[in-house]
Protein backbone atom coordinates (compact mmCIF):
# COMPACT_ATOMS: atom_id res chain seq x y z
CA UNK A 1 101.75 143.03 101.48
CA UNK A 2 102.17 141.40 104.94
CA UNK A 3 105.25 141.09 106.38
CA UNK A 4 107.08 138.03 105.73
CA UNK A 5 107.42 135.00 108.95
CA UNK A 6 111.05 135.50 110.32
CA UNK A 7 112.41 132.01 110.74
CA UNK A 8 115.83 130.25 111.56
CA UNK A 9 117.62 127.30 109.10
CA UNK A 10 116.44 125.31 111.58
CA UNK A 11 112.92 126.24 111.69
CA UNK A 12 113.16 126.53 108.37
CA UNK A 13 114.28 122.94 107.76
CA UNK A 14 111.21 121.83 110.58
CA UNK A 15 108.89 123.85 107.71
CA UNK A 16 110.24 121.93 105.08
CA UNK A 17 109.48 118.70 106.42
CA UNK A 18 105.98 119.83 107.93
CA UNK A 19 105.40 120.63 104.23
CA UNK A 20 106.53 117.20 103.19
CA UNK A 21 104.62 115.20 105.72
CA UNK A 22 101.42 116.99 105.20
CA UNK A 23 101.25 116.18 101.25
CA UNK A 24 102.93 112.35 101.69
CA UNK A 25 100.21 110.99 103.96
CA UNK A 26 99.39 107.65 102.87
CA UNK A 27 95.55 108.05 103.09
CA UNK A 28 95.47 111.01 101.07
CA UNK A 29 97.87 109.65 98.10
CA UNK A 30 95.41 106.45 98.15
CA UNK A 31 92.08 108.99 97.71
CA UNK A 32 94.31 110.62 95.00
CA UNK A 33 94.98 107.40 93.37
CA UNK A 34 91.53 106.63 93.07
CA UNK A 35 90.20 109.81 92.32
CA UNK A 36 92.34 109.88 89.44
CA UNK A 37 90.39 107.02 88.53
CA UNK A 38 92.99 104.46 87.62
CA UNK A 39 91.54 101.47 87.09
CA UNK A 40 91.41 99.28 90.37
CA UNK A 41 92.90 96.54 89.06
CA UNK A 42 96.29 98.94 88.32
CA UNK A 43 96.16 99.73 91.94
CA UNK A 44 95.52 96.54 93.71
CA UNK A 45 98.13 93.97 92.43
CA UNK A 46 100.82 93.48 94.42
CA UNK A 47 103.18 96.52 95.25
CA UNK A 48 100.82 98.75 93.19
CA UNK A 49 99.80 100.92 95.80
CA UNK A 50 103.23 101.30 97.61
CA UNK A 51 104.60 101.83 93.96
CA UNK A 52 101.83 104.83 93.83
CA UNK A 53 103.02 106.48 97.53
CA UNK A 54 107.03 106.01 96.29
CA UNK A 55 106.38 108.16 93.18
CA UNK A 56 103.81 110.75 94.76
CA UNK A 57 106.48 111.61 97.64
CA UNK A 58 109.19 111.64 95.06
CA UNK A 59 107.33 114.43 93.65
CA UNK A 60 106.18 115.87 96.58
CA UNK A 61 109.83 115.82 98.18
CA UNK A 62 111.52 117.40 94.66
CA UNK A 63 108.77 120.32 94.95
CA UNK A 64 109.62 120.89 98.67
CA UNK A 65 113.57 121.18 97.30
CA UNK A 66 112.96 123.46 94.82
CA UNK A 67 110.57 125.45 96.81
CA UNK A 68 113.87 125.69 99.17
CA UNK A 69 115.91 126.77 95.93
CA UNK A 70 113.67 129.81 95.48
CA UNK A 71 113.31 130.79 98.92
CA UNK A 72 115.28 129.75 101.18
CA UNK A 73 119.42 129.45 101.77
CA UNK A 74 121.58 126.90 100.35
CA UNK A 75 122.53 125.67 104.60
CA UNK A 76 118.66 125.39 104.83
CA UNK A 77 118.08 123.64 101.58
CA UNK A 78 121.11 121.13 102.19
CA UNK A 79 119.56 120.13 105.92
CA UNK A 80 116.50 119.66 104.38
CA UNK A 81 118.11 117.10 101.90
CA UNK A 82 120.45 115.49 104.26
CA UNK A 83 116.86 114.58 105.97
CA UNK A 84 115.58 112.98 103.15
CA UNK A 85 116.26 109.32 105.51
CA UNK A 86 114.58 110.35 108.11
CA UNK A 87 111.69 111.82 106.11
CA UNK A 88 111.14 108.27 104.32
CA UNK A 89 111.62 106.68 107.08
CA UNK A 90 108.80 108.52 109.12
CA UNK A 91 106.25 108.29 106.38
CA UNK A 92 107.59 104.12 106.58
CA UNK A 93 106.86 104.10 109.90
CA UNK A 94 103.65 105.60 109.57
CA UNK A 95 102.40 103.75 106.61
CA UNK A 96 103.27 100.52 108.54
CA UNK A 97 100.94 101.79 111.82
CA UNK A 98 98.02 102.87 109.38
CA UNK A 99 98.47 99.23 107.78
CA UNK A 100 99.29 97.36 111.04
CA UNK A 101 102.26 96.13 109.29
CA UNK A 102 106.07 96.17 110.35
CA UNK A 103 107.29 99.62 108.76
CA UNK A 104 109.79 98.76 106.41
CA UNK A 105 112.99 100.17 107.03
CA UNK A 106 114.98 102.81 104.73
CA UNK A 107 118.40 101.09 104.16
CA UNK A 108 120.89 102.87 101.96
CA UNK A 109 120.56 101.44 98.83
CA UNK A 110 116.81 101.92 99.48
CA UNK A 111 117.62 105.78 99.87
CA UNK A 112 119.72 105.98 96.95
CA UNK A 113 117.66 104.74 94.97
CA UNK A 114 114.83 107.05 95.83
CA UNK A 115 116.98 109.93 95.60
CA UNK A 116 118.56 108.49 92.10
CA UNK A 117 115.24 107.15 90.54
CA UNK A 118 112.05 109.45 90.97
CA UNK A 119 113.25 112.09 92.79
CA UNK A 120 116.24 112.82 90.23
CA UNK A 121 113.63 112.60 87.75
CA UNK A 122 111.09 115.52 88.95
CA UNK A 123 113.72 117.62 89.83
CA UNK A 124 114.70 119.08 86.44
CA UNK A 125 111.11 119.83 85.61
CA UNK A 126 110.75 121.59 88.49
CA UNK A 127 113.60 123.48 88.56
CA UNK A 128 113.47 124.79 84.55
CA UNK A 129 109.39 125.26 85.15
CA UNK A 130 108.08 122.11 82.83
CA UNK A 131 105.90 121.17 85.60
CA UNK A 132 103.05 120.48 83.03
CA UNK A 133 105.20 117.47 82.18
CA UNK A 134 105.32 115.62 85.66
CA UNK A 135 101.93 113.86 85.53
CA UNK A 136 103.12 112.16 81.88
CA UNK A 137 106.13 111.50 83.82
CA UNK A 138 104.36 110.07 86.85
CA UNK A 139 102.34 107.66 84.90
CA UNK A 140 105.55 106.78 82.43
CA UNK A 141 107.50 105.87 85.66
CA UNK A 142 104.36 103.85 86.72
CA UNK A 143 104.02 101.86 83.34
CA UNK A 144 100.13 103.08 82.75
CA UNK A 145 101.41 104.60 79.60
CA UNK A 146 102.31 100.81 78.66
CA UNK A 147 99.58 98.72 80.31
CA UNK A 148 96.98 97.15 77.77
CA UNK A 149 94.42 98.12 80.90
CA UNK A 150 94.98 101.54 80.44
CA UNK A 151 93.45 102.83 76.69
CA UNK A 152 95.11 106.23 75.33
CA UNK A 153 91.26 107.94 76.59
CA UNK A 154 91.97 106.78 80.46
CA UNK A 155 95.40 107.44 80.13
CA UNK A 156 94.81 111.10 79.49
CA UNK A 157 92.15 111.78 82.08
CA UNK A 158 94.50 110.15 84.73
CA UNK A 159 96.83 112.88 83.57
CA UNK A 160 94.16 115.25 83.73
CA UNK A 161 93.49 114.72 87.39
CA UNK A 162 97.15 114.15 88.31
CA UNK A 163 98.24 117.39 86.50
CA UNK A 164 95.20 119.25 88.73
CA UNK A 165 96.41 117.84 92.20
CA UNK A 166 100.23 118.52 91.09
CA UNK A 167 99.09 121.79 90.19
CA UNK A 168 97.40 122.49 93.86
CA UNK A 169 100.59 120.79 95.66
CA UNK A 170 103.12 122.94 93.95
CA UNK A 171 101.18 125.96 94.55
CA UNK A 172 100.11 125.31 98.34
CA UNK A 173 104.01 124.71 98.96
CA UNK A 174 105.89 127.27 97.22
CA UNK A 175 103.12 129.97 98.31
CA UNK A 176 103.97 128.56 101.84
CA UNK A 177 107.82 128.70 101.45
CA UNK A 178 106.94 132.07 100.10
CA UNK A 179 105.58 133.43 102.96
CA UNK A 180 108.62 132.93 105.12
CA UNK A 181 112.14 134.44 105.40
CA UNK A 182 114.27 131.97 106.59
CA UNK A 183 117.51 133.06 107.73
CA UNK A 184 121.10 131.03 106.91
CA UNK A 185 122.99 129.46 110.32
C-alpha cells in the first residue's frame, strides 16, 4: 500500500474545495442532466436548469463533508464548511462568465438556505451509508416524482443514471480524501 500524501488543515481544506469545484462545474452537471435523459422540457423552463446545478452541488458539497468526517480532522472539516460562501459564490461567479450573465451573488439567506434545504437533506444519507437513496431524493426535491411529464418508466431510468453518476462522485472523492493524511492546525 503506498504511503499516504502528508498534508496540512490548510491544504487539506484547498483539497476539499478542489474536490468540490471539479464535480460542480456547470457544463458537466448540464451533460449530466441530459444524459440522464430528463425530458427537455423539465430542463428548459425557467429556473430548471439552475434548480438542477443547486441540487447537484448540494450533493456534491454533503459528499465532500462527509468524506472530511472519515478522513480528515474536525479543524479541517469545520474550515471546509465555514467556506461553504465562498464555494457558492465561486461556482456563481463562474456560472455567470460561462453564461455571460451577472453572477448572482450568495447573500445570507441565500446561504442558509442552501445549507438548510438540500444540503441538510443529503447529509444524513451520507453519513448512515443510504446513499442508494439520494437519486430518489434528488428527483423528489426536483418535483419529477410529481410532474405528469415524467411517467413512473422515465422516472426510474432518471434514477438509474443519477444513482450511476452519484455512485462514481462518491467514490472518486472519498478514494481521493482517502489517499491523504491531513494533519489538524
Amino acid at each position: 500500500m503506498a504511503a499516504k500524501k502528508q498534508l496540512t488543515a490548510a491544504q487539506g481544506m484547498d483539497a476539499a474545495c478542489i474536490l468540490f469545484e471539479l464535480n460542480s462545474k456547470r457544463e458537466h452537471i448540464v451533460n449530466l442532466a441530459f444524459g440522464a435523459e430528463i425530458p427537455e422540457a423539465c430542463l428548459t423552463e425557467p429556473g430548471a436548469l439552475p434548480n438542477f446545478c443547486a441540487e447537484w452541488r448540494a450533493f456534491v458539497h454533503a459528499t465532500v463533508t462527509v468524506g472530511l468526517m472519515q478522513h480528515a480532522p474536525n479543524t479541517v472539516l469545520v474550515g471546509y464548511l465555514r467556506r461553504t460562501g465562498e464555494l457558492l459564490a465561486a461556482t456563481a461567479k463562474a456560472e455567470g462568465a460561462s453564461l455571460h450573465t451577472q453572477a448572482v451573488p450568495v447573500t445570507e439567506d441565500s446561504l442558509n438556505a442552501f445549507v438548510d434545504g438540500p444540503f441538510a437533506a443529503y447529509m444524513p444519507l451520507l453519513a448512515q451509508e443510504k446513499q442508494h437513496q439520494c437519486p430518489v431524493l434528488f428527483c423528489r426535491r426536483l418535483g419529477y416524482d410529481e410532474d405528469s411529464r415524467i411517467t413512473p418508466e422515465i422516472l426510474k431510468k432518471i434514477q438509474a443514471r443519477l444513482a450511476a453518476v452519484m455512485a462514481l462522485v462518491i467514490t472518486a472523492i472519498w478514494d481521493k480524501l482517502d489517499q491523504y493524511e491531513i494533519a489538524a492546525d
